[in-house]
N, C-alpha and C. Protein backbone atom coordinates (compact mmCIF):
# COMPACT_ATOMS: atom_id res chain seq x y z
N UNK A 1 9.34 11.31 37.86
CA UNK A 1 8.98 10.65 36.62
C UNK A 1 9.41 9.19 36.69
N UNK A 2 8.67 8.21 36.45
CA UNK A 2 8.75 7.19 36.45
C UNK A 2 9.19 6.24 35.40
N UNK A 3 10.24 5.95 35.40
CA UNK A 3 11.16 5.12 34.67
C UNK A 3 10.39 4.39 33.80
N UNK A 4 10.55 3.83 32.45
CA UNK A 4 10.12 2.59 31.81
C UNK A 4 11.36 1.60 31.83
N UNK A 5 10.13 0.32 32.25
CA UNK A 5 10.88 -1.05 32.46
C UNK A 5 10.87 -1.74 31.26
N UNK A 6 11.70 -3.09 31.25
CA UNK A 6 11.26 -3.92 30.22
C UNK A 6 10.97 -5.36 30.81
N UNK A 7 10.89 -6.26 30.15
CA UNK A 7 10.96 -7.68 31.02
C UNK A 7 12.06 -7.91 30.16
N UNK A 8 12.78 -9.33 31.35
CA UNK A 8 14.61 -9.44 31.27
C UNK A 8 14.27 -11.24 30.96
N UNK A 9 13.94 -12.03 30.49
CA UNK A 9 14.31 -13.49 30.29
C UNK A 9 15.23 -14.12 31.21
N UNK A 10 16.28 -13.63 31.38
CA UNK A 10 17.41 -13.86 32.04
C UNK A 10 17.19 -13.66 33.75
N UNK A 11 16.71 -12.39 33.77
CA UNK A 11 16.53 -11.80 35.71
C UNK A 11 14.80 -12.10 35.64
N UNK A 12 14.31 -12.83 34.69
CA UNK A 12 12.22 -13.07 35.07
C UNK A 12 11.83 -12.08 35.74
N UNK A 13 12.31 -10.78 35.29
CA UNK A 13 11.22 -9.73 36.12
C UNK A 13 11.42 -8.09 35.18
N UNK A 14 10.62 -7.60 35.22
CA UNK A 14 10.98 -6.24 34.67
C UNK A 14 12.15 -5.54 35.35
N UNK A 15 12.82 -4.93 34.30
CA UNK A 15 14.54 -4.43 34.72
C UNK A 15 14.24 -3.06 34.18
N UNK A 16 15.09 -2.12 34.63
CA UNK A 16 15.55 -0.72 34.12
C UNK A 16 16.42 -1.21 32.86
N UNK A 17 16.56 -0.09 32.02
CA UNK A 17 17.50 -1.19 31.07
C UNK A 17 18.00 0.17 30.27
N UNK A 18 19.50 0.32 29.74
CA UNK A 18 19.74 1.15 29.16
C UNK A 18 20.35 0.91 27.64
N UNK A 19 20.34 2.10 26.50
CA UNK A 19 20.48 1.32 25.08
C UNK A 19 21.58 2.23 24.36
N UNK A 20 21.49 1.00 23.28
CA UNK A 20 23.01 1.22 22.51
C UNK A 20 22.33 1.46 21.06
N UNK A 21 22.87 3.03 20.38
CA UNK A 21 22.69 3.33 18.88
C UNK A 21 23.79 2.57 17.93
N UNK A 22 22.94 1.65 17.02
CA UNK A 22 24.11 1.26 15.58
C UNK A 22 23.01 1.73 14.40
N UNK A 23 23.80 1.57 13.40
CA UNK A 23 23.06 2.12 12.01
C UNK A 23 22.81 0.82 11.22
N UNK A 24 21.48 0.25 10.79
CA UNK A 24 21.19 -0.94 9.84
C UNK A 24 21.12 -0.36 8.35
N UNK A 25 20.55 -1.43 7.52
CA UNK A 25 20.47 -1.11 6.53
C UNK A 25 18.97 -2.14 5.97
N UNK A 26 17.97 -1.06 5.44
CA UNK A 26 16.86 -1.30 5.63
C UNK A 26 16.64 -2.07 3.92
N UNK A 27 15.80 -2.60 3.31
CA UNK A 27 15.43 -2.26 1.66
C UNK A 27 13.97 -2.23 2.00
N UNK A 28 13.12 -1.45 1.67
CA UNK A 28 12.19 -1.34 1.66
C UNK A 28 11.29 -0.91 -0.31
N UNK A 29 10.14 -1.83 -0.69
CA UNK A 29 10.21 -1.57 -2.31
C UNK A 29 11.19 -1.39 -3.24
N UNK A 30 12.08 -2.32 -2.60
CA UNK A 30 13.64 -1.93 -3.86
C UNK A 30 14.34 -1.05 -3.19
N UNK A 31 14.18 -0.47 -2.33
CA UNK A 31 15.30 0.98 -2.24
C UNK A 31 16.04 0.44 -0.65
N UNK A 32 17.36 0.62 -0.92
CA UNK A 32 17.93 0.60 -0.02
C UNK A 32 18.24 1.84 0.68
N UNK A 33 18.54 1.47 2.01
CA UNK A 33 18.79 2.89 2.94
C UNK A 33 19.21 2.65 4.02
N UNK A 34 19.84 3.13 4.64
CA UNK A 34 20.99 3.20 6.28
C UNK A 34 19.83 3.85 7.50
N UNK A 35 19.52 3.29 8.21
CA UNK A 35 18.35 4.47 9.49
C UNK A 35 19.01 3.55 10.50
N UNK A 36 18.90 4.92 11.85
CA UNK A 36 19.69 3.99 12.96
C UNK A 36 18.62 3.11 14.26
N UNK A 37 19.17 2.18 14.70
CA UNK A 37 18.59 1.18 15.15
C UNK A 37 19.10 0.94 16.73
N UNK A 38 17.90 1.18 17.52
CA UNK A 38 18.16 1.12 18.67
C UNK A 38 17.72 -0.14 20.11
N UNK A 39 18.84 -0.35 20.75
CA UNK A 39 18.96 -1.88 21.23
C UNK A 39 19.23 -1.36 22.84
N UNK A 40 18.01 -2.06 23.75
CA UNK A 40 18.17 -2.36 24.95
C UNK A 40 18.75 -3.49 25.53
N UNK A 41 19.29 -2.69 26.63
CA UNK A 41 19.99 -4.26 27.24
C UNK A 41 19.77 -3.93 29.16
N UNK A 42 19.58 -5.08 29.60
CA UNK A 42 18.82 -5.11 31.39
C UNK A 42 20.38 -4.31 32.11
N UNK A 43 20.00 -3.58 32.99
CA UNK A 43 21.24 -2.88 33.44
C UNK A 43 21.54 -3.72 34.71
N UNK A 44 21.11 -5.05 35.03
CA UNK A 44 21.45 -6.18 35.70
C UNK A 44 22.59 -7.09 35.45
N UNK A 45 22.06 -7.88 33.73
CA UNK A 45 22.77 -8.84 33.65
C UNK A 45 23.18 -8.34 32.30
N UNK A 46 22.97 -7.16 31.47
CA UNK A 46 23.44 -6.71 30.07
C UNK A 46 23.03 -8.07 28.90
N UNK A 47 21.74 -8.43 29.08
CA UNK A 47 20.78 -9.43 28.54
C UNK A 47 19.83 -8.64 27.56
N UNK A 48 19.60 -8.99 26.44
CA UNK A 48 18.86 -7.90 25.51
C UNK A 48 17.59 -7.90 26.02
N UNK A 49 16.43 -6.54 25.93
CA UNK A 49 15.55 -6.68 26.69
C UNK A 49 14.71 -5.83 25.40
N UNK A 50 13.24 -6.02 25.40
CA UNK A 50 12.76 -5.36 23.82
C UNK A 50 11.58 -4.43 24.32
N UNK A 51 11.70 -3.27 24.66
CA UNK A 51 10.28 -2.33 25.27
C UNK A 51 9.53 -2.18 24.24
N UNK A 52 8.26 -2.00 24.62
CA UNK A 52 7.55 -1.40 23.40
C UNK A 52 7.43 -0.39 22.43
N UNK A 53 8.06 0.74 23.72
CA UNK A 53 8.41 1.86 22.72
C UNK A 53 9.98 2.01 22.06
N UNK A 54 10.64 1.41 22.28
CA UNK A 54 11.81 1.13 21.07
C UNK A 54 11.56 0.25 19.99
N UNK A 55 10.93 -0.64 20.06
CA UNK A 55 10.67 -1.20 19.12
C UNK A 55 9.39 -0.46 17.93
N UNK A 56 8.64 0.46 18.73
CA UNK A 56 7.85 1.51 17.96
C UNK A 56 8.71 2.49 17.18
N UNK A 57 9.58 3.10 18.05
CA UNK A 57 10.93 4.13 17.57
C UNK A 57 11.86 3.57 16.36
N UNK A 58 12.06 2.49 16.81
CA UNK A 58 13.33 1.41 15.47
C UNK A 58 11.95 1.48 14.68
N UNK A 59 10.94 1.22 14.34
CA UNK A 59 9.53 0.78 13.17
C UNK A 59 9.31 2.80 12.57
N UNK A 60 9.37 3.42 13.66
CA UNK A 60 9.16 4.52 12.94
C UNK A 60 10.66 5.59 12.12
N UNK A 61 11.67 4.84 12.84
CA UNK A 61 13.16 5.48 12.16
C UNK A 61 13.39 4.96 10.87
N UNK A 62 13.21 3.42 10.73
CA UNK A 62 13.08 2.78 9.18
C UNK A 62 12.76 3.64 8.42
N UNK A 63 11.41 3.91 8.69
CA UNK A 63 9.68 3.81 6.95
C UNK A 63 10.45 5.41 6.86
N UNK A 64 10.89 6.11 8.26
CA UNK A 64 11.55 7.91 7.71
C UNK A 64 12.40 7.95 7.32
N UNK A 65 13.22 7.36 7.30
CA UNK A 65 14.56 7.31 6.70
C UNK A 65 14.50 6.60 5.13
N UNK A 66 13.27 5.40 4.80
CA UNK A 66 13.35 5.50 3.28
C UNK A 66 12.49 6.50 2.76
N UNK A 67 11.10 6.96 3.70
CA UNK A 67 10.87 8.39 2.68
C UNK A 67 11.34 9.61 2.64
N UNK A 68 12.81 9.65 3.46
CA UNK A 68 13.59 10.76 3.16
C UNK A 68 14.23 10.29 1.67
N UNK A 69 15.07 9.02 1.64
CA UNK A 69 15.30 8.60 0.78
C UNK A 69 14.63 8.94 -0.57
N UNK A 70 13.53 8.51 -0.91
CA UNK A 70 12.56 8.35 -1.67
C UNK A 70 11.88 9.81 -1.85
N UNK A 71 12.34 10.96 -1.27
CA UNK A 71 11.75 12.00 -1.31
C UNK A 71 10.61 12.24 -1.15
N UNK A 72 9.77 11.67 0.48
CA UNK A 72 8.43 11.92 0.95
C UNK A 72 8.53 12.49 2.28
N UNK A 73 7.43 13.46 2.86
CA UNK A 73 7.58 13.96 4.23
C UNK A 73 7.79 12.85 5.53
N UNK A 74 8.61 13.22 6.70
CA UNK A 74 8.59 12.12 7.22
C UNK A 74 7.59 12.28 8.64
N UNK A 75 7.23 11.50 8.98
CA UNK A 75 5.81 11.34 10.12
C UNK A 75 6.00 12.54 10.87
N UNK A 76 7.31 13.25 11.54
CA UNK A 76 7.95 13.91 12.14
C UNK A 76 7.37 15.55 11.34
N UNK A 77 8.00 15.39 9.77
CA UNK A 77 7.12 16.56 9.24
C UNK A 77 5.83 17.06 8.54
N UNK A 78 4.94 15.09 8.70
CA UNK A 78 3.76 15.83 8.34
C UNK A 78 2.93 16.13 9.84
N UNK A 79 3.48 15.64 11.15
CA UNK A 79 3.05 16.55 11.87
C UNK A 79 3.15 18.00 12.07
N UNK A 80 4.27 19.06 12.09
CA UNK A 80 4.89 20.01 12.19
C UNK A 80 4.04 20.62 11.36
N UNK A 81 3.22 20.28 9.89
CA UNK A 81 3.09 20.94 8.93
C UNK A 81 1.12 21.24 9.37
N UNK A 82 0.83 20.31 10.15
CA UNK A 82 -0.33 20.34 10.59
C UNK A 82 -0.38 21.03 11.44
N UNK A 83 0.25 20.95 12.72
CA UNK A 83 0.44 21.71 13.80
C UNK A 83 0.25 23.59 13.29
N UNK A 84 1.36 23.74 12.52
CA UNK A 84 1.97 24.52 11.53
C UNK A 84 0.24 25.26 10.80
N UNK A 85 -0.13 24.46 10.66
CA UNK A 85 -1.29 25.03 9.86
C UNK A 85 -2.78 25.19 11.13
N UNK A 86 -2.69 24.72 12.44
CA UNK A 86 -3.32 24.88 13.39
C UNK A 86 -4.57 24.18 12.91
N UNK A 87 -4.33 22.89 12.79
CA UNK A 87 -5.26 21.65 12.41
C UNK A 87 -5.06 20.19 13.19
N UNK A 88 -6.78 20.28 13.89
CA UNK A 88 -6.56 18.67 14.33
C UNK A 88 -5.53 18.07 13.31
N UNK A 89 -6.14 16.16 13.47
CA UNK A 89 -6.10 15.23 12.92
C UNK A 89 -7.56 15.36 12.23
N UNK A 90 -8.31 15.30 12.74
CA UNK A 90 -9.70 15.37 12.23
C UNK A 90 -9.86 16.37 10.95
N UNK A 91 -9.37 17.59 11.60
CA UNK A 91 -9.32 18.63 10.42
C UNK A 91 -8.66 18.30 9.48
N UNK A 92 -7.48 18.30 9.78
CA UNK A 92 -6.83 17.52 8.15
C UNK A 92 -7.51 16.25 7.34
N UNK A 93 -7.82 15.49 8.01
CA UNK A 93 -8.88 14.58 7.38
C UNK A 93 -9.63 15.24 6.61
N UNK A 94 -10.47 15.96 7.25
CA UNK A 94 -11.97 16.32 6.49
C UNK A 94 -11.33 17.32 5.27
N UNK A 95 -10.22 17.99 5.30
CA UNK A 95 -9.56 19.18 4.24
C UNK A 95 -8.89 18.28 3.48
N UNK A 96 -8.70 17.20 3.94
CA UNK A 96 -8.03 16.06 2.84
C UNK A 96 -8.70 15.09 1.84
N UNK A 97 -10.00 14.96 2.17
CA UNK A 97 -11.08 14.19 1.91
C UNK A 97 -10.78 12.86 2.49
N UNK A 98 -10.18 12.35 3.30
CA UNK A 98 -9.95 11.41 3.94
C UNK A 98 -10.47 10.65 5.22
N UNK A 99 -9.94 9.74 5.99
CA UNK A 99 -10.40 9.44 7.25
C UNK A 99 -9.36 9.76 7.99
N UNK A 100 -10.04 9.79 9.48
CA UNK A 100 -8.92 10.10 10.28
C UNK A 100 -7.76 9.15 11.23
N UNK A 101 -8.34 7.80 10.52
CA UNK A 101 -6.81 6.86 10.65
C UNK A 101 -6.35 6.84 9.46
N UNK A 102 -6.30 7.26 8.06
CA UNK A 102 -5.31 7.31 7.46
C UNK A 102 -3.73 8.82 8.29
N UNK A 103 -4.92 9.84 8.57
CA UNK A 103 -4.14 11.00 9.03
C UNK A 103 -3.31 10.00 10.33
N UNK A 104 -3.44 9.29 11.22
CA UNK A 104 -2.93 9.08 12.29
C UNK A 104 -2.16 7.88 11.80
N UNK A 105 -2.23 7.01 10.75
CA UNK A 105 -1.23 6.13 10.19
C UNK A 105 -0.35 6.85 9.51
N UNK A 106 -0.68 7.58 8.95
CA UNK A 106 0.66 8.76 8.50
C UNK A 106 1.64 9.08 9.03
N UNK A 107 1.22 9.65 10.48
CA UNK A 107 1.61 10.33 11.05
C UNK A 107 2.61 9.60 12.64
N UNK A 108 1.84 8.25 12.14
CA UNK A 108 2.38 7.10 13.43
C UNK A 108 3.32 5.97 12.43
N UNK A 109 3.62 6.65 11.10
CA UNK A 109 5.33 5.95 10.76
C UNK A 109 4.85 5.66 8.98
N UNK A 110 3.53 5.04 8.91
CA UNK A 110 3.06 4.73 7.36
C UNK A 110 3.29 5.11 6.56
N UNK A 111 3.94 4.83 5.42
CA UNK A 111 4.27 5.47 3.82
C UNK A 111 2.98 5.42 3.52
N UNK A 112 2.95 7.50 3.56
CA UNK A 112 1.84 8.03 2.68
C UNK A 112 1.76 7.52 1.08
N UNK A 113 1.46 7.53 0.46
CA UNK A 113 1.23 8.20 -1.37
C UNK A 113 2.05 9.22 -1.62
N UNK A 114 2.31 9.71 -2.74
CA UNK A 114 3.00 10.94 -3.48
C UNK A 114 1.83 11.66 -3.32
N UNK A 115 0.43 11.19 -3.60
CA UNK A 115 -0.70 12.52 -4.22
C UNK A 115 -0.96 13.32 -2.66
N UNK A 116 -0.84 11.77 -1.84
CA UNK A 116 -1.06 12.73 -0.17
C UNK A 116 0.19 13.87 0.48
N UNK A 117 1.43 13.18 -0.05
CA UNK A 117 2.46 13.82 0.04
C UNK A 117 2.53 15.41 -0.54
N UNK A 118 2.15 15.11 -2.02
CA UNK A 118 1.93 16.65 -2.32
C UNK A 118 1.16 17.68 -1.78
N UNK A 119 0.21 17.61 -1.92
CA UNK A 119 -1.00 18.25 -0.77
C UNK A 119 -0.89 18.39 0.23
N UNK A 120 0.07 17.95 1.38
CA UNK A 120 0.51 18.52 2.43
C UNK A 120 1.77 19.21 1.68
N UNK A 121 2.82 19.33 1.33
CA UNK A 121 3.52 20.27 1.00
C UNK A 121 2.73 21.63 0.48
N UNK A 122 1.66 20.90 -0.59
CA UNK A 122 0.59 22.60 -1.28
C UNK A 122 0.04 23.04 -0.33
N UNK A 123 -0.34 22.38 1.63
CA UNK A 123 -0.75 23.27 2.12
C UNK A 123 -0.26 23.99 2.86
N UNK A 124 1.72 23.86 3.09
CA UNK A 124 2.41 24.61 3.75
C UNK A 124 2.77 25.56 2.74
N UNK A 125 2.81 25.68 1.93
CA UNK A 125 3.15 26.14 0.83
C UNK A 125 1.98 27.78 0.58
N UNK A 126 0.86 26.70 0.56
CA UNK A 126 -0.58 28.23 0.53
C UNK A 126 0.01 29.03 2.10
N UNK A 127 -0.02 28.27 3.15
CA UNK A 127 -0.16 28.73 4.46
C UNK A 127 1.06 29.92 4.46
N UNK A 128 2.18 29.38 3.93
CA UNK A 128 3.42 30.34 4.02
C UNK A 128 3.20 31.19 3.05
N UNK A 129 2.39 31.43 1.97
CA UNK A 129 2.47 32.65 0.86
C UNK A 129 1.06 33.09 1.27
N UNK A 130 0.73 32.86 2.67
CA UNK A 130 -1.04 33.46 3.47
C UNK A 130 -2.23 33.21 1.95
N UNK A 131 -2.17 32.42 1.35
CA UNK A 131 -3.55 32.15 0.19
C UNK A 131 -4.17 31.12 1.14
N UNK A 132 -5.56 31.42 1.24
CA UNK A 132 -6.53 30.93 2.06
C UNK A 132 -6.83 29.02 0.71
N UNK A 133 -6.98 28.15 1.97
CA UNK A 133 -7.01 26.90 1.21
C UNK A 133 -8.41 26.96 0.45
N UNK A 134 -9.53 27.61 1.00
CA UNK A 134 -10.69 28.10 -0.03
C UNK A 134 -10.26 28.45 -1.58
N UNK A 135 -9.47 29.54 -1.39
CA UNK A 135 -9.14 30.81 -2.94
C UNK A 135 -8.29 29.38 -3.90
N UNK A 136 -7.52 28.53 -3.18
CA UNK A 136 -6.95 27.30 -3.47
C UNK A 136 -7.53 26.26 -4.54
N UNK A 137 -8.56 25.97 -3.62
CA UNK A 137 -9.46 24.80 -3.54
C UNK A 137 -10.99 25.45 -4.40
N UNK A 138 -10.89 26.98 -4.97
CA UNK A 138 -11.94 27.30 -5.42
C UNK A 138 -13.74 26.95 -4.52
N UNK A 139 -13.34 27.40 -3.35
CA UNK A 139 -14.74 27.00 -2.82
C UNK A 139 -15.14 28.25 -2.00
N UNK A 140 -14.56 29.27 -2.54
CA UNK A 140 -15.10 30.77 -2.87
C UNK A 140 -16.83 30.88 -3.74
């Protein structure tokens, strides 16, 4: 398996680079909240180095940590709940009346809505008490 690099400013070349967890403090719409924040550094010269996917990871630990806060599913569980219900992205779209980059902005860190929020809870909810989303949704 092949390592991810970063580029180093300091060594001008992509470095291996290993990272250090601290906890920030975010405000997002008024609400404050603690989510932890993660920092590379070149295992050369210990020079900060910024990959793409940490900086995706720190963007998606924020927005979950204020809609835990805020009491909304976090990207983490409106996948699980899809999976869970044995539904594309697509499928949930079309059972949502939606498109299927709202489902994949959801799901890639975006603060849903409350009304979208609920409706994935009502459909783990039907799924776990086995009521078909039809008998639900009246399209019996």
């Amino acid at each position: 398996m092949k390592k991810e690099k970063a580029y180093c400013q300091s060594c001008d070349k992509d470095v291996e680079y290993f990272t250090k967890e601290s906890i920030r403090e975010g405000t997002i719409r008024g609400v404050t909240f603690k989510y932890p924040y993660i920092e590379a550094y070149c295992v050369s010269c210990n020079e900060r180095v910024f990959p793409n996917s940490i900086g995706k990871l720190n963007w998606i630990n924020e927005l979950d940590e204020f809609k835990k806060t805020v009491g909304l599913l976090t990207s983490h569980e409106i996948i699980e709940i899809r999976k869970k219900l044995h539904l594309t992205q697509q499928g949930l779209a079309e059972l949502m009346g939606c498109g299927l980059k709202t489902i994949t902005r959801y799901e890639n860190g975006a603060i849903q809505d409350k009304v979208f929020d609920n409706f994935i809870r009502c459909l783990e909810l039907m799924h776990d008490n086995k009521v078909s989303y039809k008998q639900v949704l009246r399209f019996q």
